[in-house]
Protein backbone atom coordinates (compact mmCIF):
# COMPACT_ATOMS: atom_id res chain seq x y z
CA UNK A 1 78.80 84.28 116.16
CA UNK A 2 76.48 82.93 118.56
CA UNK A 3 73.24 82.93 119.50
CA UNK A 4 71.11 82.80 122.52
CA UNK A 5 68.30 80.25 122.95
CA UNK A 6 64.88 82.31 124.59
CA UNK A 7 66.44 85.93 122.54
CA UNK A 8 63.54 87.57 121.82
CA UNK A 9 60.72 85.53 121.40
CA UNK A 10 58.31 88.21 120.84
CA UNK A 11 60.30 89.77 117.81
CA UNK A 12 60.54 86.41 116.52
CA UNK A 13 56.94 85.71 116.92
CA UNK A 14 55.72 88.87 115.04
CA UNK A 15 58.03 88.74 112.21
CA UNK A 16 56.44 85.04 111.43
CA UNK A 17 52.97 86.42 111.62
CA UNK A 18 54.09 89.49 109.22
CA UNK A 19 55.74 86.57 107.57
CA UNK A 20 52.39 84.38 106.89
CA UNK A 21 50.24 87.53 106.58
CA UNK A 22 52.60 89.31 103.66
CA UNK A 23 54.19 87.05 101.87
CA UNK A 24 51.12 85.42 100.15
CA UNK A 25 50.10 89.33 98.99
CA UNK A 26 53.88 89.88 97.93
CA UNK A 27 54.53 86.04 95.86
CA UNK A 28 51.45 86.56 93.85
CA UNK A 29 52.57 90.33 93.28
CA UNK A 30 55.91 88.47 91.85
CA UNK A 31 54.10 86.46 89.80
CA UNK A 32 52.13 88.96 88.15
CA UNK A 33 54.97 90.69 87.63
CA UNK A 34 56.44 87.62 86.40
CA UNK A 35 53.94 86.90 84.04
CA UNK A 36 53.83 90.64 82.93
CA UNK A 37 57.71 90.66 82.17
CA UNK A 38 57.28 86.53 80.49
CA UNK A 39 54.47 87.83 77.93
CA UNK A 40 56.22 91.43 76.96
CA UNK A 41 59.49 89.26 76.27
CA UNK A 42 57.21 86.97 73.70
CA UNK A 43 55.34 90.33 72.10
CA UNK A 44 52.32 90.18 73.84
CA UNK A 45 50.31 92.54 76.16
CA UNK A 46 50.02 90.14 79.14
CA UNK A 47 47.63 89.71 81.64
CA UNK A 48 47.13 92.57 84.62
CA UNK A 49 49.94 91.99 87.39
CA UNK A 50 46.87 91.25 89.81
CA UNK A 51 46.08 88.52 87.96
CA UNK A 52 47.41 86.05 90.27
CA UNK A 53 44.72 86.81 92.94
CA UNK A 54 41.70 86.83 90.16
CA UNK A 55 42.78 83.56 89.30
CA UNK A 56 43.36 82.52 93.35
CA UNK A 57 40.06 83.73 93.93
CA UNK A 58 38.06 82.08 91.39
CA UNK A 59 39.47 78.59 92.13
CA UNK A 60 38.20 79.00 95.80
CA UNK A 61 34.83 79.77 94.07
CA UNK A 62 34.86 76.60 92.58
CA UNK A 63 33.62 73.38 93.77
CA UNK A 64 36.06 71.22 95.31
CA UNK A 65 36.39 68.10 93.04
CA UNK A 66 39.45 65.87 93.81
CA UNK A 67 40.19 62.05 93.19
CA UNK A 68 40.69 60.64 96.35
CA UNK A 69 40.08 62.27 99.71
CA UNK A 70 43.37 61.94 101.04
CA UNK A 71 44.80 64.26 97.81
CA UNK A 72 42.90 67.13 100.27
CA UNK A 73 44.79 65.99 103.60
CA UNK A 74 48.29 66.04 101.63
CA UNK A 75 48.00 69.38 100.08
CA UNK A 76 46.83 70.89 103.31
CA UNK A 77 50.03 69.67 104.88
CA UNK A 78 52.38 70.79 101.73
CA UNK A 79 50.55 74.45 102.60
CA UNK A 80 51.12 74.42 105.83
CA UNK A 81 55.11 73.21 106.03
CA UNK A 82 55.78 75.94 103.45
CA UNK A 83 53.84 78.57 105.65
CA UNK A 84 55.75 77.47 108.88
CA UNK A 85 59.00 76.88 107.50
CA UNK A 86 58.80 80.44 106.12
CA UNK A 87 57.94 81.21 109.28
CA UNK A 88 60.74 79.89 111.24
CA UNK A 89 62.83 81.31 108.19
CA UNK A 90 61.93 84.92 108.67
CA UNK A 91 61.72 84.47 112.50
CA UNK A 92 65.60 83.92 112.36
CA UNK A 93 65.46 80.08 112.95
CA UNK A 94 68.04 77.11 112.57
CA UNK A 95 68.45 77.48 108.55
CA UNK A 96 68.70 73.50 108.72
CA UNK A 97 64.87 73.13 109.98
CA UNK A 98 63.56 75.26 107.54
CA UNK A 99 65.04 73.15 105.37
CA UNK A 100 63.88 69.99 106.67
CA UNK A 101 60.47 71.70 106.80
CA UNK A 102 61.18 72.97 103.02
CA UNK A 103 61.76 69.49 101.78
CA UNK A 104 58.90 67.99 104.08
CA UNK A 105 56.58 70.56 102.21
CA UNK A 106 57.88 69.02 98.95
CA UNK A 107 56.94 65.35 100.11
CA UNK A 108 53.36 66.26 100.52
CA UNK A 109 52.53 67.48 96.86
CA UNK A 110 54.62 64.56 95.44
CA UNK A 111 51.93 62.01 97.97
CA UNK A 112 49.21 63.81 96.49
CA UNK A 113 50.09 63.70 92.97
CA UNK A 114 50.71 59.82 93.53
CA UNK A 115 47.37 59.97 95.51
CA UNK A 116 45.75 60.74 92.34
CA UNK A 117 45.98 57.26 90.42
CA UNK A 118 46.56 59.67 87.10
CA UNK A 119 49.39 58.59 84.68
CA UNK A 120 50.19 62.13 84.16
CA UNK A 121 50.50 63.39 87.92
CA UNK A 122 52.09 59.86 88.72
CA UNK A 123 54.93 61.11 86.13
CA UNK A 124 54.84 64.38 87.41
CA UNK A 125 55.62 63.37 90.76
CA UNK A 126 58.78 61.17 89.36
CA UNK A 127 60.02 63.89 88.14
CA UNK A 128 59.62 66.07 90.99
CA UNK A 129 61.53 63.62 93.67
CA UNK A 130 64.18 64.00 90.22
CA UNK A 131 64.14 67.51 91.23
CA UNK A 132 64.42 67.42 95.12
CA UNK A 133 67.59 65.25 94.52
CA UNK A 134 68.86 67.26 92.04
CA UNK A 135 68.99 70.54 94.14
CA UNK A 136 69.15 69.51 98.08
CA UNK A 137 72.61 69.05 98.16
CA UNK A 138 73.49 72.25 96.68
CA UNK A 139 71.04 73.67 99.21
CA UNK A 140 72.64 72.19 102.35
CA UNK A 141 76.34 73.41 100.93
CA UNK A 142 74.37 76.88 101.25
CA UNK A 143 74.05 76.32 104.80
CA UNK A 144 77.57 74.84 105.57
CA UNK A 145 78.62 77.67 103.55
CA UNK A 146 76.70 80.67 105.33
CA UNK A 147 77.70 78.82 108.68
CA UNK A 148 81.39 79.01 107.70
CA UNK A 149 81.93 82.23 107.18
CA UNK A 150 79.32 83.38 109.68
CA UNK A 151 79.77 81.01 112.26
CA UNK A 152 75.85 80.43 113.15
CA UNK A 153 73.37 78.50 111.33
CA UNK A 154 70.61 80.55 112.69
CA UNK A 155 68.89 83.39 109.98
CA UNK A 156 68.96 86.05 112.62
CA UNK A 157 72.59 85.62 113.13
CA UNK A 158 73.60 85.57 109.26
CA UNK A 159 71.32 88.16 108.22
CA UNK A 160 72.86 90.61 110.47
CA UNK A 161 76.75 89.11 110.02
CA UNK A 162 78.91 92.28 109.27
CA UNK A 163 80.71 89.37 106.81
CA UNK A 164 80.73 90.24 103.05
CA UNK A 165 79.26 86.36 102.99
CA UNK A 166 79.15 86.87 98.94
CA UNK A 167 82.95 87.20 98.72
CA UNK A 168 83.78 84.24 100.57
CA UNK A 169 80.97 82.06 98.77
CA UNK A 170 80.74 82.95 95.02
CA UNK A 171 80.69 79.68 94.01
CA UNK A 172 77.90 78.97 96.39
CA UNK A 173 75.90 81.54 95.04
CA UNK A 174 76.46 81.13 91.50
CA UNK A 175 75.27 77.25 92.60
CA UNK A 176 72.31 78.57 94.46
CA UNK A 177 71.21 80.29 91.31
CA UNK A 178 71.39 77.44 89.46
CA UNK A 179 68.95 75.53 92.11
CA UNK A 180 66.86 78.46 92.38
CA UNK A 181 65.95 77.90 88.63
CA UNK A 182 65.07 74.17 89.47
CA UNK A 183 63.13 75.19 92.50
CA UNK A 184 61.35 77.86 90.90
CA UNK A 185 60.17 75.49 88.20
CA UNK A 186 61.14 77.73 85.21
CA UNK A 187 62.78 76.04 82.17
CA UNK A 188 64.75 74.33 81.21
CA UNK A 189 64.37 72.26 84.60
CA UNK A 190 60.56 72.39 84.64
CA UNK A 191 60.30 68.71 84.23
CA UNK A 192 57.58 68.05 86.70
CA UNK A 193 55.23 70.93 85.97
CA UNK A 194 55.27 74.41 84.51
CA UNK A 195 53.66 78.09 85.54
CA UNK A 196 53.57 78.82 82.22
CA UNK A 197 51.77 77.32 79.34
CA UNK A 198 54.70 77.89 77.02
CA UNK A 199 55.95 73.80 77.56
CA UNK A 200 52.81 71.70 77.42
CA UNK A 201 49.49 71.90 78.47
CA UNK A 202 49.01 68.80 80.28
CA UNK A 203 50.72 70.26 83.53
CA UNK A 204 51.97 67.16 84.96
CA UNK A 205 52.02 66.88 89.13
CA UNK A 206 48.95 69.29 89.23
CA UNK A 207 47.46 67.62 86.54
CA UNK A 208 44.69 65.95 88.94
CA UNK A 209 44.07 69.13 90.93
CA UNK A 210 41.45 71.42 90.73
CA UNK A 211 39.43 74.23 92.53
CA UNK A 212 40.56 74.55 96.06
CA UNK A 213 43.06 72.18 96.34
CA UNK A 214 44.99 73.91 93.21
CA UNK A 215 44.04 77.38 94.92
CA UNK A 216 46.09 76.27 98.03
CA UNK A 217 48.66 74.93 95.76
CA UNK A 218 49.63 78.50 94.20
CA UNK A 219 49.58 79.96 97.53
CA UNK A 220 52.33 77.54 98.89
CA UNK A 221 54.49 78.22 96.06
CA UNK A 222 54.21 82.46 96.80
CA UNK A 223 55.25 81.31 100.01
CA UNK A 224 58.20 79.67 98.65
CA UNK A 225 59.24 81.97 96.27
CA UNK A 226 58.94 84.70 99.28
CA UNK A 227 61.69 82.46 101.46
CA UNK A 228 64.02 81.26 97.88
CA UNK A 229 64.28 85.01 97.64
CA UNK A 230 65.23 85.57 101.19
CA UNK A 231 67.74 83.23 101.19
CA UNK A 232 69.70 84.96 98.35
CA UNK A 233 69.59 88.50 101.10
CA UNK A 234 71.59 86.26 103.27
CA UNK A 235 74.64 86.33 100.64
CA UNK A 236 74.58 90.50 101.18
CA UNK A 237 72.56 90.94 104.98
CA UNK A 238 75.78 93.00 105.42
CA UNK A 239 74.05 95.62 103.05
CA UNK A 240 70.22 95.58 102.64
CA UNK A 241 70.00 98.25 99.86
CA UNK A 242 72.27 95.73 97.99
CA UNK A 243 70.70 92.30 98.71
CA UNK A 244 67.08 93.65 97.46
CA UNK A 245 68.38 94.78 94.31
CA UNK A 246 70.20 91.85 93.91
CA UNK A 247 67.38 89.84 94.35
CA UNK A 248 65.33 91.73 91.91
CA UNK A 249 68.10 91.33 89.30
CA UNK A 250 67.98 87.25 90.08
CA UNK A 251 64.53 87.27 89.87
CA UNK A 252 64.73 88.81 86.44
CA UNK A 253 67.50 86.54 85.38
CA UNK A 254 65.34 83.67 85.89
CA UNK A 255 62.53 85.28 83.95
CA UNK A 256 64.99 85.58 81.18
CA UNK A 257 66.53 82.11 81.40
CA UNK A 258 62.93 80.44 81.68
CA UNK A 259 61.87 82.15 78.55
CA UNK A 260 65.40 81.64 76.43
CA UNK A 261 66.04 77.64 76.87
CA UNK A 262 63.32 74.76 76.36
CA UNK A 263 62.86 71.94 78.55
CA UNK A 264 66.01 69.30 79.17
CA UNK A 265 65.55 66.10 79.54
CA UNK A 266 65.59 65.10 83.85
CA UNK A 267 68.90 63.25 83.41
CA UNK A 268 70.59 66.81 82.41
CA UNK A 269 68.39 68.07 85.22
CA UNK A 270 69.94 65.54 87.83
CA UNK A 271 73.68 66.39 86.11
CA UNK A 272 73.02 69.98 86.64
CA UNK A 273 72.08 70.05 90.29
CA UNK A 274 74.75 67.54 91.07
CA UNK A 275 77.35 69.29 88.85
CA UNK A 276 76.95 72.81 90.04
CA UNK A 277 76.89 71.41 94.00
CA UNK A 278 80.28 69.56 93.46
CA UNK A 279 82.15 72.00 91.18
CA UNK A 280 80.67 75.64 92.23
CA UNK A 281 79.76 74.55 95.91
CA UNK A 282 81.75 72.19 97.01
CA UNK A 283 84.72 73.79 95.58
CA UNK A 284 84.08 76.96 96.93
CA UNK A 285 83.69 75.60 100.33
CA UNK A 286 87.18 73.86 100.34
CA UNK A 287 88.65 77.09 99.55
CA UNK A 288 87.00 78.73 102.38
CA UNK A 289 88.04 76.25 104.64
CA UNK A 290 91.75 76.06 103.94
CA UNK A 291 91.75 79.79 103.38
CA UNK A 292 89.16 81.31 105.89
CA UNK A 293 88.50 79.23 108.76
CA UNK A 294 91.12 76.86 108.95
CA UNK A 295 93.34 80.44 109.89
């Protein structure tokens, strides 16, 4: 399936204003929900599912203390690559920019948390370059894998495939699950910090942050969560009734996981990225190409 450079460039540009404009309001409605569904799990009442924004809200009331100036600069630009590459994402861009702009994102909070000169956000940010190696390749086997039985690597052209993409890539899914655990930061690979207080309460790479700067930090990950959740619709864009409540069954099965297993140790985090991307994702693409494409 192809697709045409200069298609419609005003579609494209509304969706990623929709994009930037919603998705903050919907991630922080997830994770009320997700902290609603986390404390009626342990037997408690849990906080309102607006909570999220309180919280927002009252960090941008507070004053903006941070270690060293550039710990602003970095953050800013960890916002803003996970705003644009969500963007691009739901504009029906190359899925291999918004990764590069996913991982670029990543960089940013990992310079700040170094930035800080704090032993605790120094190990934080260790752990979370453990992470980014641990689930980037299973991520880019999602995009060989979408391309292969698609034949595009843009979003626009694999969210509207007719291709049952989730019968030809159940491996890759399964493995894409896996990740999305890691890149949601819910245990047992929340190694670098936690959204929950249920692990520790020194929180590791936002350890130094405060105010502001940690405001900005929530907001980036609604944004993320918004665009980890659109990538599992691309596994079922060939029924949209499906891929939602698929991804609302995910999103509970990572609720569930995060509050059944404790915190690994990063080495089993590192073996469980790697693992699932050779075995589940690699495999599965092998298959595909000796049985799908290479016909």
């Amino acid at each position: 399936m192809g697709h045409e450079p200069g298609g419609d460039l005003v579609t494209s540009i509304i969706t990623a204003i929709v994009f930037l404009i919603l998705a903050p309001l919907l991630g922080g409605l997830i994770a009320g929900i997700d902290r609603k569904v986390t404390a009626r799990m342990q037997g408690r009442v849990g906080p309102p599912v607006l909570q999220p924004f309180y919280d927002v809200a009252k960090l941008f009331e507070k004053e903006d203390v941070t270690v060293t100036p550039s710990q602003n600069l970095y953050i800013l630009a960890y916002l803003v690559f996970m705003a644009v590459s969500g963007a691009y994402f739901f504009a029906g861009g190359d899925f291999l920019l918004v990764i590069f702009a996913f991982t670029l994102a990543h960089i940013f909070i990992v310079l700040g948390a170094y930035a800080a000169y704090s032993p605790y956000s120094y190990i934080g940010a260790e752990r979370e370059l453990i992470t980014l190696m641990a689930y980037e390749p299973m991520v880019i086997l999602t995009a060989v894998g979408l391309y292969m039985v698609t034949g595009s690597f843009y979003i626009s052209d694999i969210a509207t495939s007719t291709v049952p993409a989730i019968l030809y890539l159940p491996g890759v899914f399964l493995g894409f699950l896996t990740i999305l655990t890691i890149k949601l930061r819910k245990s047992p690979f929340d190694i670098s910090t936690s959204h929950h207080a249920h692990q520790e309460l020194v929180k590791g790479l936002t350890t130094e942050f405060a105010g502001p700067v940690l405001g900005k930090i929530e907001i980036a990950h609604w944004y993320e969560t918004v665009v980890l959740l659109g990538m599992i619709y691309l596994f079922f864009g060939f029924n949209p009734v499906l891929a939602v409540v698929v991804i609302a069954l995910a999103y509970l099965l990572e609720i569930f996981i995060d509050n059944t297993f404790s915190r690994m140790k990063w080495q089993w985090t590192m073996k469980s990225g790697w693992g699932v991307a050779a075995i589940l994702g690699f495999l599965n693409l092998v298959i595909v190409y000796y049985y799908y494409v290479g016909v």
